[in-house]
C-alpha atoms as a PDB file:
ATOM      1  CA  UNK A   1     -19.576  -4.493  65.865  1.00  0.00           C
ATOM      2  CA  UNK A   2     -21.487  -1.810  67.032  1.00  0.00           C
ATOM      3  CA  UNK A   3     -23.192   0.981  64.913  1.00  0.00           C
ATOM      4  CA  UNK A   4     -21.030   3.733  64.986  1.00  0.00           C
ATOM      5  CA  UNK A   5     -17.808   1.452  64.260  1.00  0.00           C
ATOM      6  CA  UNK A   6     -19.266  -0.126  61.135  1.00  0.00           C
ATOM      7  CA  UNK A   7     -19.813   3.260  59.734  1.00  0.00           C
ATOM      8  CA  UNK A   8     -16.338   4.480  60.801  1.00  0.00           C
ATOM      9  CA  UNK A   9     -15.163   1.833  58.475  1.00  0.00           C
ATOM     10  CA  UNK A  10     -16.467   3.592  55.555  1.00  0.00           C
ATOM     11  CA  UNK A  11     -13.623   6.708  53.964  1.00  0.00           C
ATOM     12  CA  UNK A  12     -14.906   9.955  55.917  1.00  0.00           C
ATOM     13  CA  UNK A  13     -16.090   8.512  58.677  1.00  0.00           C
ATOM     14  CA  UNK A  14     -12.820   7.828  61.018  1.00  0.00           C
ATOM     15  CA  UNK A  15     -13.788   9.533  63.938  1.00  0.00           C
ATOM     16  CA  UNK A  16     -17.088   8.042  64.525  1.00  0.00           C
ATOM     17  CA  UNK A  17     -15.318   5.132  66.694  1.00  0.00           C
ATOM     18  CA  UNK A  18     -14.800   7.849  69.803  1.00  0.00           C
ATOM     19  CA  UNK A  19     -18.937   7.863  69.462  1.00  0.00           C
ATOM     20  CA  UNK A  20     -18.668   4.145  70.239  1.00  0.00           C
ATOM     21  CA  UNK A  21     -19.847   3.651  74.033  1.00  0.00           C
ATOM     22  CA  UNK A  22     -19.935  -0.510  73.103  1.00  0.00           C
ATOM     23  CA  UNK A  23     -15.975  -1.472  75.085  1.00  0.00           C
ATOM     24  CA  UNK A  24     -17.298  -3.513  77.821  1.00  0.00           C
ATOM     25  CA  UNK A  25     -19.324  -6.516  78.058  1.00  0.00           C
ATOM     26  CA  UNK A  26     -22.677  -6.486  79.984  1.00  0.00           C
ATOM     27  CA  UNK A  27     -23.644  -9.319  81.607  1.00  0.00           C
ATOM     28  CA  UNK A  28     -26.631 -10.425  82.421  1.00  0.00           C
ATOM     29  CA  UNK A  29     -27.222  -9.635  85.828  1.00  0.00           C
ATOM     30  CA  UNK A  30     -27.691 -13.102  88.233  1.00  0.00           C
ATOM     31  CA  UNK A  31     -26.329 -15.260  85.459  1.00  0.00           C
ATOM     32  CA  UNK A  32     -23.099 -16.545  85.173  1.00  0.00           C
ATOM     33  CA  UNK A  33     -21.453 -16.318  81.885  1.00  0.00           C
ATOM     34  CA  UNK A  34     -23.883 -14.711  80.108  1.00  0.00           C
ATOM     35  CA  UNK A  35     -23.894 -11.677  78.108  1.00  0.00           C
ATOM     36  CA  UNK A  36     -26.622  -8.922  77.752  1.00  0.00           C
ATOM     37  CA  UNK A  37     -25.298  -6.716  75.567  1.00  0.00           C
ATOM     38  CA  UNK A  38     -21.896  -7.706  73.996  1.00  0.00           C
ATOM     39  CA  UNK A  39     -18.667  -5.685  73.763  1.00  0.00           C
ATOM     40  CA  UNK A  40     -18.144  -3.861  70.209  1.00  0.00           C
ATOM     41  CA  UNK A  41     -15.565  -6.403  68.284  1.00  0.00           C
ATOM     42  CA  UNK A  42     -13.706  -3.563  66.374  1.00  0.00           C
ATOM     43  CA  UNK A  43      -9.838  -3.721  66.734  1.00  0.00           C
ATOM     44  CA  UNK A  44      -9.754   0.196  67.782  1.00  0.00           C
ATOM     45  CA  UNK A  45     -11.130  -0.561  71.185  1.00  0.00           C
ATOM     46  CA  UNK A  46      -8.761  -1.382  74.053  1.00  0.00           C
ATOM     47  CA  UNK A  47     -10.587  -4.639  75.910  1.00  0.00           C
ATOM     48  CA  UNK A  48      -9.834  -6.222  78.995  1.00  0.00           C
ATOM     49  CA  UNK A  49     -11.935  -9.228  80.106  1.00  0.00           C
ATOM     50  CA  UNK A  50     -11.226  -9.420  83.386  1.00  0.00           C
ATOM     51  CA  UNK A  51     -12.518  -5.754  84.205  1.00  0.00           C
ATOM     52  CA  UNK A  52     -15.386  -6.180  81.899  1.00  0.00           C
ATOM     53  CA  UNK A  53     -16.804  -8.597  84.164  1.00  0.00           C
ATOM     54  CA  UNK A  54     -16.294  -6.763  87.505  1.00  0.00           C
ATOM     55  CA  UNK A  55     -19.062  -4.193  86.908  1.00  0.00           C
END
């Protein structure tokens, strides 16, 4: 979970999960299957895999 949506968690703090800029996974680039930097696992974020992968 990334910064800004474990602190959105907290009363008050709703709208810090449009600050959130964690949706897509980044893989490492010339490896297969590995991830750089991993999506942000809150529920609030739309994800879809397949499109995640393609940039």
């Amino acid at each position: 979970m990334s910064a800004e949506c474990a602190v959105a968690r907290r009363p008050g703090y709703d709208g810090l999960h449009r600050d959130c800029r964690r949706t897509v996974d980044i893989p490492l680039p010339n490896a297969i299957g590995i991830v750089l930097v991993p999506r942000c696992t809150c529920p609030c974020h739309p994800y879809d895999r397949a499109e995640a992968w393609k940039a």
